[in-house]
PDB file of N, CA and C in Angstrom:
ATOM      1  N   UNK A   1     -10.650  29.926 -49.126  1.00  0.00           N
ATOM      2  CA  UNK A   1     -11.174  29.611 -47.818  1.00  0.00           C
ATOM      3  C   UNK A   1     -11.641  30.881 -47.134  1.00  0.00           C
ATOM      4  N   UNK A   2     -12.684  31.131 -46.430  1.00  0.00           N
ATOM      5  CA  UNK A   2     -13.351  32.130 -45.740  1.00  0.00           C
ATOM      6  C   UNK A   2     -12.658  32.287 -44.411  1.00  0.00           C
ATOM      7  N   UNK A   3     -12.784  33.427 -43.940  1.00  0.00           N
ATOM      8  CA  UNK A   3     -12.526  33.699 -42.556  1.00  0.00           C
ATOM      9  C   UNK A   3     -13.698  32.850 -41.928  1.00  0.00           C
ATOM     10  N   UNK A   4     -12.438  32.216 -40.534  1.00  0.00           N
ATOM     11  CA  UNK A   4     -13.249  31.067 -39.647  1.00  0.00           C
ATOM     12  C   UNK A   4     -14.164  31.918 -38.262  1.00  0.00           C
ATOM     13  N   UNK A   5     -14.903  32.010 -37.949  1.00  0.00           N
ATOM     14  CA  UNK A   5     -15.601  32.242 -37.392  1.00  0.00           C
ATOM     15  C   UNK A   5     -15.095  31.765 -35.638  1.00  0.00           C
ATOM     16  N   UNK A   6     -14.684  30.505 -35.879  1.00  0.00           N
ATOM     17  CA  UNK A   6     -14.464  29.981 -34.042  1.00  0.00           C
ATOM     18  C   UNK A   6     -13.006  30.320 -34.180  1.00  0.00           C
ATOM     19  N   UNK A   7     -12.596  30.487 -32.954  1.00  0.00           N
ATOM     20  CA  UNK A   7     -11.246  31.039 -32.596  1.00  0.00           C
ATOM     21  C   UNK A   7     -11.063  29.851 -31.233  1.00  0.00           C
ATOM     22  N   UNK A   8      -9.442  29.355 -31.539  1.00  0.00           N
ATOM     23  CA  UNK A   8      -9.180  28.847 -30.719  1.00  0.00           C
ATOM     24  C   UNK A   8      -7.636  28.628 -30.200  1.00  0.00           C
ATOM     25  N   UNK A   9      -8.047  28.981 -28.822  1.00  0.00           N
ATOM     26  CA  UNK A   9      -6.538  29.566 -27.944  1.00  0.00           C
ATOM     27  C   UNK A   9      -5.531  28.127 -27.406  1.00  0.00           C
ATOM     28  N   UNK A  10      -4.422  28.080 -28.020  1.00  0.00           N
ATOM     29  CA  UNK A  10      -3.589  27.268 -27.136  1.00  0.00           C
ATOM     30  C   UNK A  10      -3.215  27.644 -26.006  1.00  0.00           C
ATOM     31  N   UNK A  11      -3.527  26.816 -25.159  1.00  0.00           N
ATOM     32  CA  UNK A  11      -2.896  27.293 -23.489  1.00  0.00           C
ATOM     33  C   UNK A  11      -2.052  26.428 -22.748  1.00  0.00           C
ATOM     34  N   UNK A  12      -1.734  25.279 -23.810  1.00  0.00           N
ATOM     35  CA  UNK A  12      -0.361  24.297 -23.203  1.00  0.00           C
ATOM     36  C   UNK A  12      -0.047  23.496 -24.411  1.00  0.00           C
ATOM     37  N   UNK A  13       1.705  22.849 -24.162  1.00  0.00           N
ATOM     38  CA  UNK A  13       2.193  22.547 -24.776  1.00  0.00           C
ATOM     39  C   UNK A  13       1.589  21.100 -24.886  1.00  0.00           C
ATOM     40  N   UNK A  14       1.399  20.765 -26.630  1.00  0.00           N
ATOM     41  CA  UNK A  14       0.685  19.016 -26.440  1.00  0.00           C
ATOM     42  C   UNK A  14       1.785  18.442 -27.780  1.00  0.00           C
ATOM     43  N   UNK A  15       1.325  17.073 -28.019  1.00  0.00           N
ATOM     44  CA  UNK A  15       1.886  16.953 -28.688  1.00  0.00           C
ATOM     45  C   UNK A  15       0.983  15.932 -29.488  1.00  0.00           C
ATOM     46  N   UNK A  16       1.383  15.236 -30.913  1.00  0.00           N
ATOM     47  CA  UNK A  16       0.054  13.968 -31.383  1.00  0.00           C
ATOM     48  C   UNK A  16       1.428  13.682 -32.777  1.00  0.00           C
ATOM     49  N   UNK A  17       1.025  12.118 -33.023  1.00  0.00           N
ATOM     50  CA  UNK A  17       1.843  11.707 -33.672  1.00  0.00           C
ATOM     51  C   UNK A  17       2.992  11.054 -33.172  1.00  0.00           C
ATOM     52  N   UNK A  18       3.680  10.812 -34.203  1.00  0.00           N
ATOM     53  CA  UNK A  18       5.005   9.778 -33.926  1.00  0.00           C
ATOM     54  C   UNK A  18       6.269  10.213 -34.789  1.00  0.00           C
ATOM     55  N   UNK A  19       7.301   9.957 -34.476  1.00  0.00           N
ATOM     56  CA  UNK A  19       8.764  10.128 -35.442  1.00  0.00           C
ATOM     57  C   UNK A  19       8.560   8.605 -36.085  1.00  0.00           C
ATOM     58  N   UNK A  20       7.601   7.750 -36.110  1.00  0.00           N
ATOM     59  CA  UNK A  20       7.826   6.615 -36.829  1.00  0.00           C
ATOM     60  C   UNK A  20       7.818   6.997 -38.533  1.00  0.00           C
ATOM     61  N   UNK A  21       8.157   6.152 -39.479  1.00  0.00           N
ATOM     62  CA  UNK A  21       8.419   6.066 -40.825  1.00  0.00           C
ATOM     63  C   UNK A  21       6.948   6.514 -40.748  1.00  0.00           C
ATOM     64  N   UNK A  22       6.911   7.503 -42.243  1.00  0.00           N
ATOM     65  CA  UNK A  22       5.227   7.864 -42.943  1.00  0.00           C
ATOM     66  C   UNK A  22       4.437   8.313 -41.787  1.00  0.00           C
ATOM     67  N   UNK A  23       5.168   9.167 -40.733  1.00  0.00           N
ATOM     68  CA  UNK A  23       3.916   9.438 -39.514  1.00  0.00           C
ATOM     69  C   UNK A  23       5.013  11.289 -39.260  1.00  0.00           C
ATOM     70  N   UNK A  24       4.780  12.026 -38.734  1.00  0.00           N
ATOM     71  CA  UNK A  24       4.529  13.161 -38.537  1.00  0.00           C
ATOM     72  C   UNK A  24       4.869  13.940 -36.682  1.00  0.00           C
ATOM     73  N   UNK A  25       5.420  13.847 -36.272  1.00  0.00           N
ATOM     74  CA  UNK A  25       4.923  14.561 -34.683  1.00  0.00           C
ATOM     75  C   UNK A  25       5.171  15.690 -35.024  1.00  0.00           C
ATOM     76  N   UNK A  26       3.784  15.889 -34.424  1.00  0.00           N
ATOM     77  CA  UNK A  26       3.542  16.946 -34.179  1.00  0.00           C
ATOM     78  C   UNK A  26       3.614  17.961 -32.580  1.00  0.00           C
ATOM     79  N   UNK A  27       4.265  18.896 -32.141  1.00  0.00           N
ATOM     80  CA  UNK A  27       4.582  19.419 -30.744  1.00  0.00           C
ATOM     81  C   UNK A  27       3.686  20.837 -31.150  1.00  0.00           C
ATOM     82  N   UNK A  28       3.152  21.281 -30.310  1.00  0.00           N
ATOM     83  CA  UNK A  28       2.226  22.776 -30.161  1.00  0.00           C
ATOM     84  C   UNK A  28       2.417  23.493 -28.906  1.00  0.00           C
ATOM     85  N   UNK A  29       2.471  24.539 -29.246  1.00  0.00           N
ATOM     86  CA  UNK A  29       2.987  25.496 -27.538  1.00  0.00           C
ATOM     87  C   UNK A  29       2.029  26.648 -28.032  1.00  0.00           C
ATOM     88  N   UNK A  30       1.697  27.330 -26.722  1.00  0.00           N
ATOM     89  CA  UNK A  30       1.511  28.723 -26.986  1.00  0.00           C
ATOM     90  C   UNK A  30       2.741  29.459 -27.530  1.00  0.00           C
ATOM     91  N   UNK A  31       1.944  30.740 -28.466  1.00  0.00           N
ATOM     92  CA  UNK A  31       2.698  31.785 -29.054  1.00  0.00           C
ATOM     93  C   UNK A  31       1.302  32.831 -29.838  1.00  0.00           C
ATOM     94  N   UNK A  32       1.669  33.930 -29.628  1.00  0.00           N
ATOM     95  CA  UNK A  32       1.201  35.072 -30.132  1.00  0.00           C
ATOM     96  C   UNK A  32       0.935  34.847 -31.413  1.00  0.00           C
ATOM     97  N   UNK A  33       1.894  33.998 -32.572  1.00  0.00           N
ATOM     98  CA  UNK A  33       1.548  34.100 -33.824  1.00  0.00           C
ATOM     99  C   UNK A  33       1.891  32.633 -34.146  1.00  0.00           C
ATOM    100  N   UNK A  34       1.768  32.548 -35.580  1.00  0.00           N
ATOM    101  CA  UNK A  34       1.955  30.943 -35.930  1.00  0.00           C
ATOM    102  C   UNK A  34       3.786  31.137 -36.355  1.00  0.00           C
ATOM    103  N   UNK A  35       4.101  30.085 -35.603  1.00  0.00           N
ATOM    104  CA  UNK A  35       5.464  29.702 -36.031  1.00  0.00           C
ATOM    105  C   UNK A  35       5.680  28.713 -36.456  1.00  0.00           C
ATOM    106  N   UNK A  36       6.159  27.947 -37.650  1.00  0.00           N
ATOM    107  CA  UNK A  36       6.264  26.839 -37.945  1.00  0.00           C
ATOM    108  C   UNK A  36       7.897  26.620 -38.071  1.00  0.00           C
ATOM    109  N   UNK A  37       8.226  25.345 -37.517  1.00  0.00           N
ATOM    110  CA  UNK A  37       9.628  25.018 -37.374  1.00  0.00           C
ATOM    111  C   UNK A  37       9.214  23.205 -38.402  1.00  0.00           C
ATOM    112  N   UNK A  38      10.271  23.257 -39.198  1.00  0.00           N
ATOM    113  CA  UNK A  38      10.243  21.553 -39.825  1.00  0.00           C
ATOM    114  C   UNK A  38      11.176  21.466 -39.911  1.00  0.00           C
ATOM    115  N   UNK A  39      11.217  19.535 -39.600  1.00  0.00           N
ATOM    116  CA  UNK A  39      12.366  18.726 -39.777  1.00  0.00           C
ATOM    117  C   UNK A  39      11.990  17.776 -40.758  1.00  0.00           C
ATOM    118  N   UNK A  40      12.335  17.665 -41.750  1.00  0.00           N
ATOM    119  CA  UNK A  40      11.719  16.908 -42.244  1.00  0.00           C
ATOM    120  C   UNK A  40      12.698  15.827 -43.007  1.00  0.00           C
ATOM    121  N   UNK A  41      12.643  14.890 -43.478  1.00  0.00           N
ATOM    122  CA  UNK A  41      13.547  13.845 -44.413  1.00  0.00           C
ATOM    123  C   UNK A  41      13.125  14.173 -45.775  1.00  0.00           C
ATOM    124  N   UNK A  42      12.317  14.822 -46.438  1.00  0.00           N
ATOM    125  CA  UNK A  42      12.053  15.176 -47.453  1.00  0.00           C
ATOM    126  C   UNK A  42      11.822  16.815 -48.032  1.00  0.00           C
ATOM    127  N   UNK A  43      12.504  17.521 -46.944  1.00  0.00           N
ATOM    128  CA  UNK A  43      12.169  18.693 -46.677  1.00  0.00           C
ATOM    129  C   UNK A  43      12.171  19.352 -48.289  1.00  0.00           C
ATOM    130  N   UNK A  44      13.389  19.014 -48.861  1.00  0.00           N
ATOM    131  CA  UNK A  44      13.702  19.541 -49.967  1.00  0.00           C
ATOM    132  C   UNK A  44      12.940  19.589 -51.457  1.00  0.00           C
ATOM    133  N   UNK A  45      12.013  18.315 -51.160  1.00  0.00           N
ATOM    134  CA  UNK A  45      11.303  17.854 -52.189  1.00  0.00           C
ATOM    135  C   UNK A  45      10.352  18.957 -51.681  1.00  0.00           C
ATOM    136  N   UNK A  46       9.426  18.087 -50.529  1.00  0.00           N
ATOM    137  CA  UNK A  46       8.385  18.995 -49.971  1.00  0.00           C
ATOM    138  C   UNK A  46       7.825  19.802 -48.573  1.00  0.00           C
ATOM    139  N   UNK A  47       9.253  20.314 -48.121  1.00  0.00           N
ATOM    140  CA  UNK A  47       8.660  21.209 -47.132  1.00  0.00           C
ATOM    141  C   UNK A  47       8.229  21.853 -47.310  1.00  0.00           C
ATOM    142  N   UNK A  48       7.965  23.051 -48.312  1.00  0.00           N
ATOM    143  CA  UNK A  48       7.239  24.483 -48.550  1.00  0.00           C
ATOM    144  C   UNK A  48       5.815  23.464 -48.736  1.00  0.00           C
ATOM    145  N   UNK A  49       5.226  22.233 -48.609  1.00  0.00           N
ATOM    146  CA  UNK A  49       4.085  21.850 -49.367  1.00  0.00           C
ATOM    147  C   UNK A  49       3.487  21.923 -47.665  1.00  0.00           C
ATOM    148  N   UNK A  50       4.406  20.772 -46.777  1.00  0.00           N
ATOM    149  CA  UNK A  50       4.308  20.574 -45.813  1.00  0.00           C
ATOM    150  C   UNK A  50       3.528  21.946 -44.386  1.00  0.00           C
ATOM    151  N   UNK A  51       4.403  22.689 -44.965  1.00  0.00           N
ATOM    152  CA  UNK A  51       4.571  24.101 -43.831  1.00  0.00           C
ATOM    153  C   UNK A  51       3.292  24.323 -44.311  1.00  0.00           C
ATOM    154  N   UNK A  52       2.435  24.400 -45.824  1.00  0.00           N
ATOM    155  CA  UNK A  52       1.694  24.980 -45.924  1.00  0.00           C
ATOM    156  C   UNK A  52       0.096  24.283 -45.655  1.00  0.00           C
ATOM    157  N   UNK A  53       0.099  22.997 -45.713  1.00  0.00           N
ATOM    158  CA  UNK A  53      -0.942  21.977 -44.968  1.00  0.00           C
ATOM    159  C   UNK A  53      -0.940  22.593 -43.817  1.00  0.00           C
ATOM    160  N   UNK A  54       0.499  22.579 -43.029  1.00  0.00           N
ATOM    161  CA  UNK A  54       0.069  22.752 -41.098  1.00  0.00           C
ATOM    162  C   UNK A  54      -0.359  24.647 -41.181  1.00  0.00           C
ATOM    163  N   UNK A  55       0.021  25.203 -41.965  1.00  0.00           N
ATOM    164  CA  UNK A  55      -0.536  26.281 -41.787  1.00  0.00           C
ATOM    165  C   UNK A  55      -2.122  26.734 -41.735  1.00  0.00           C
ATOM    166  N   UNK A  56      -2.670  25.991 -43.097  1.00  0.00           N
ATOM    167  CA  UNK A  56      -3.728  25.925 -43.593  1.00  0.00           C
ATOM    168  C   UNK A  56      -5.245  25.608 -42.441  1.00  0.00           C
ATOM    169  N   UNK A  57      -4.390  24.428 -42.024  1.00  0.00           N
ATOM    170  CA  UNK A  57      -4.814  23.131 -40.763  1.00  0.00           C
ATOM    171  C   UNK A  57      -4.950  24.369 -40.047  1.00  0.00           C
ATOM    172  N   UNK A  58      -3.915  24.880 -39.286  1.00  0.00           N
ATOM    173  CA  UNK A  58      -3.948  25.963 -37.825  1.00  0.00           C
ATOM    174  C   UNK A  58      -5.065  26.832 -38.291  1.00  0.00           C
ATOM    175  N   UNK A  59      -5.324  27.568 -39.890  1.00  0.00           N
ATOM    176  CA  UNK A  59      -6.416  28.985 -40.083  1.00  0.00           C
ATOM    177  C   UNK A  59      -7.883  28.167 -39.898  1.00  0.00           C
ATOM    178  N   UNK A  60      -7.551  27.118 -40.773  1.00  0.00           N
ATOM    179  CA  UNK A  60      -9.211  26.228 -40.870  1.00  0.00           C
ATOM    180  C   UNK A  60      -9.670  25.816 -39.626  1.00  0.00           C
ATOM    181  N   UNK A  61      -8.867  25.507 -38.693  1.00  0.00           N
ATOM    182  CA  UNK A  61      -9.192  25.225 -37.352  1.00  0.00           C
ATOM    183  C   UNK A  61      -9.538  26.733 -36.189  1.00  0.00           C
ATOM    184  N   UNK A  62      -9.070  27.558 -36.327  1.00  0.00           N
ATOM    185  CA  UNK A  62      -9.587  28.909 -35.690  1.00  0.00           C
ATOM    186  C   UNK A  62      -8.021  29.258 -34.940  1.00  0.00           C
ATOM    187  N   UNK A  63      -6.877  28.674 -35.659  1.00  0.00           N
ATOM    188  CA  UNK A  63      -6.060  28.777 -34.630  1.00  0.00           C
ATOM    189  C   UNK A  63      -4.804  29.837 -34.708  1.00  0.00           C
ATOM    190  N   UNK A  64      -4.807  31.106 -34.312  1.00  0.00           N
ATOM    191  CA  UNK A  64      -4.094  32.673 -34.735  1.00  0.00           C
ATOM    192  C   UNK A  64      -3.057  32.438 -34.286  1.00  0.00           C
ATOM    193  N   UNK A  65      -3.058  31.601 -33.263  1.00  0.00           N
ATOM    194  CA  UNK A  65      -1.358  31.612 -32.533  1.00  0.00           C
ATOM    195  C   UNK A  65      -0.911  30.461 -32.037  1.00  0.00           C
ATOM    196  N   UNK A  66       0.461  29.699 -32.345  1.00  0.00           N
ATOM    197  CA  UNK A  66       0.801  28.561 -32.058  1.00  0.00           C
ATOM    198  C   UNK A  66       2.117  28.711 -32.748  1.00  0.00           C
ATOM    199  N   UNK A  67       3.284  28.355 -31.926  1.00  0.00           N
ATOM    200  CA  UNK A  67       3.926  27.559 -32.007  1.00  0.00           C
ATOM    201  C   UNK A  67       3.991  26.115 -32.482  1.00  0.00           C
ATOM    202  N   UNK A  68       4.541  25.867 -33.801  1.00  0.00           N
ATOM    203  CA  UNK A  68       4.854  24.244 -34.253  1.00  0.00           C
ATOM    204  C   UNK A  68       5.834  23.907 -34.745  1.00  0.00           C
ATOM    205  N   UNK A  69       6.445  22.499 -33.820  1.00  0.00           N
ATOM    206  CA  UNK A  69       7.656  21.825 -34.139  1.00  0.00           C
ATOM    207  C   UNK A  69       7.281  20.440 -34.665  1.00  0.00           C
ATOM    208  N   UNK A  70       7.393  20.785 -36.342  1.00  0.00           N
ATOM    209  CA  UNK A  70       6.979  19.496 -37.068  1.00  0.00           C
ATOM    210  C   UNK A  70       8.149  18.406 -36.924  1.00  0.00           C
ATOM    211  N   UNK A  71       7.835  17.185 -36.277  1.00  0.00           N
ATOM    212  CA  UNK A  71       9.247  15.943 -37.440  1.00  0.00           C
ATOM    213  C   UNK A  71       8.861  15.432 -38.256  1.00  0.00           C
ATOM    214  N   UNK A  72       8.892  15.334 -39.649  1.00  0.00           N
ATOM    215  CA  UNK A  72       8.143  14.240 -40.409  1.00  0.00           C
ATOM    216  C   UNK A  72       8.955  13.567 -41.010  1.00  0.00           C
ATOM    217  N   UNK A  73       8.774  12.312 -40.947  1.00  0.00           N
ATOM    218  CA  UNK A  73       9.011  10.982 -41.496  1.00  0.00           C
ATOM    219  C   UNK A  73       8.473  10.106 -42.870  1.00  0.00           C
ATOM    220  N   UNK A  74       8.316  11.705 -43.564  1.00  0.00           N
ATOM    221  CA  UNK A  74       7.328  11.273 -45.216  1.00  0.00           C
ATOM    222  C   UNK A  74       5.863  10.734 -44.700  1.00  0.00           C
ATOM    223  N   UNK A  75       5.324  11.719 -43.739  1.00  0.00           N
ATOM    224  CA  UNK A  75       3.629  11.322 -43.828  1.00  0.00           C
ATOM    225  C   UNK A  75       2.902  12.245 -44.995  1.00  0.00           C
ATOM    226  N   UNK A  76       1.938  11.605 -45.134  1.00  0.00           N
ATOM    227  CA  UNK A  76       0.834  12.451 -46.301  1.00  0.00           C
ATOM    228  C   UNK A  76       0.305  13.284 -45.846  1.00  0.00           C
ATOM    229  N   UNK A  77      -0.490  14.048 -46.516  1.00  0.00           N
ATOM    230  CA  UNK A  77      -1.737  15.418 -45.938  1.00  0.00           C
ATOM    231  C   UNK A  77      -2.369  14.922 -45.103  1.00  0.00           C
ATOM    232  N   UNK A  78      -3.029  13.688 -45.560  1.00  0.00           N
ATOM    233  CA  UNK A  78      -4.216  13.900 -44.446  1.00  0.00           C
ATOM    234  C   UNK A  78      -3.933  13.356 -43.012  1.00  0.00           C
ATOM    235  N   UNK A  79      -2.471  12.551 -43.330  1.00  0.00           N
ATOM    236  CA  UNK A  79      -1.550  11.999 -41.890  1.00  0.00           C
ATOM    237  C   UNK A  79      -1.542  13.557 -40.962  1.00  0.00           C
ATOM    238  N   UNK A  80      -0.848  14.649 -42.216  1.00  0.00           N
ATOM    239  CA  UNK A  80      -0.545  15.571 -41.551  1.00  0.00           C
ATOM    240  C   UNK A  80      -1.707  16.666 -40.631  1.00  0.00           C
ATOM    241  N   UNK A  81      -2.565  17.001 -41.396  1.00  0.00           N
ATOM    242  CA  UNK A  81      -3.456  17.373 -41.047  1.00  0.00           C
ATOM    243  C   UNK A  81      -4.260  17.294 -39.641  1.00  0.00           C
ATOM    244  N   UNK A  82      -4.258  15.582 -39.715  1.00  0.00           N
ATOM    245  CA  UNK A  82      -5.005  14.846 -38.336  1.00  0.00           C
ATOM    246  C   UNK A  82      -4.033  14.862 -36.939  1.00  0.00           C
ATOM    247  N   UNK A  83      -3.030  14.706 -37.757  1.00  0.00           N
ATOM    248  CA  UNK A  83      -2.070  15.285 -36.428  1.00  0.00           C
ATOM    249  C   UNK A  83      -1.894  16.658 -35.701  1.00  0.00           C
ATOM    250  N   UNK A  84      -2.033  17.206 -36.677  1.00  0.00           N
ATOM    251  CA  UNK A  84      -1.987  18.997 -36.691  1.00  0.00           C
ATOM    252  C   UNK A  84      -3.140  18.818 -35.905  1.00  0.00           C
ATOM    253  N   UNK A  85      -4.497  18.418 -35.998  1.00  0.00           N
ATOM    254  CA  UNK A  85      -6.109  18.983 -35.327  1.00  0.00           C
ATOM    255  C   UNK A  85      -5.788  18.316 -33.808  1.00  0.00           C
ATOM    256  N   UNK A  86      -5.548  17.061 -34.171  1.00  0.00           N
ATOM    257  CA  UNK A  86      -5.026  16.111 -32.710  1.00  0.00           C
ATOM    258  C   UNK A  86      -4.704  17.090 -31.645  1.00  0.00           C
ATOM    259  N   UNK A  87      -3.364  17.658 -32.248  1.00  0.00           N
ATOM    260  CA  UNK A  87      -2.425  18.730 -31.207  1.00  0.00           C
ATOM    261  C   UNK A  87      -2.938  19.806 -30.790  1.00  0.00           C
ATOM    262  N   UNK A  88      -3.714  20.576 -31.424  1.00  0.00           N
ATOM    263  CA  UNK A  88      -4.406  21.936 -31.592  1.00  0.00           C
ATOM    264  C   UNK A  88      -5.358  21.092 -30.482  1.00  0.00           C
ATOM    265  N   UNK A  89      -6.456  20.406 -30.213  1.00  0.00           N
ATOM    266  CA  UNK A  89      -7.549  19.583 -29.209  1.00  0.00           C
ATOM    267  C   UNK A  89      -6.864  19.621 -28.213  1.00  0.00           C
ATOM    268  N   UNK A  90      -5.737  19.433 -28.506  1.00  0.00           N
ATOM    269  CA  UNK A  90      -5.023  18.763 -26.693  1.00  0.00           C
ATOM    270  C   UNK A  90      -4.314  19.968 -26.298  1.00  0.00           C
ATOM    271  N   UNK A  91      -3.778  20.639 -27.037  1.00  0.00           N
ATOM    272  CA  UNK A  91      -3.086  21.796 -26.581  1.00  0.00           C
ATOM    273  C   UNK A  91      -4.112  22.822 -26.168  1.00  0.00           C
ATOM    274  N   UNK A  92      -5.809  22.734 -26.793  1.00  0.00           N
ATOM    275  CA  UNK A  92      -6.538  24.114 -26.061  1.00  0.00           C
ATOM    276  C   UNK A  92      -6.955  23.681 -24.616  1.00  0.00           C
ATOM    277  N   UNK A  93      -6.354  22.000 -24.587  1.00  0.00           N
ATOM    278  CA  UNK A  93      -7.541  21.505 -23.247  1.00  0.00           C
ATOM    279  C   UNK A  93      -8.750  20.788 -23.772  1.00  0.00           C
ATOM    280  N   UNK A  94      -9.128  21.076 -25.169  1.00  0.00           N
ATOM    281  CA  UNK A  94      -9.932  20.166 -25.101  1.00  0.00           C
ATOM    282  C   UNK A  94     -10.278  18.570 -24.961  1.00  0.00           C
TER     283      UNK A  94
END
């Protein structure tokens, strides 16, 4: 993946998603760097897979600094993903 060109600043805490079964919430705050926090019910199988979608999600999106408090409830990538962009939209204000 290339360096992203748009840069984009969180300036409040949002949130997107649900603690329901196969769904993901996602919470976003400002922070200087990316922090990722997971809870996950499958952590063991696949959190290192998990952490690395929402990471991926935050660079591909322009996003250098954020705070994230994942819950997931066994959602998929692209569950995860859309939640991740969701939060990142609402958390810049957009």
């Amino acid at each position: 993946m290339g360096e992203s060109s748009k840069q984009i600043k969180i300036v409040k805490s949002a949130r997107a998603g649900s603690a329901e079964s196969n769904d993901i919430l996602i919470m976003i705050s400002p922070s200087d760097e990316i922090e990722i926090s997971l809870d996950s019910i499958v952590d063991k199988q696949y959190g290192d897979e998990i952490v690395r979608v929402i990471r991926e999600t935050l660079e591909s999106e322009g996003v250098t600094g954020a705070k994230i408090v994942a819950q997931d409830k066994g959602a998929l990538d692209f569950t995860i993903k859309a939640r991740v962009k969701s939060s990142i939209a609402r958390g810049a204000g957009e």
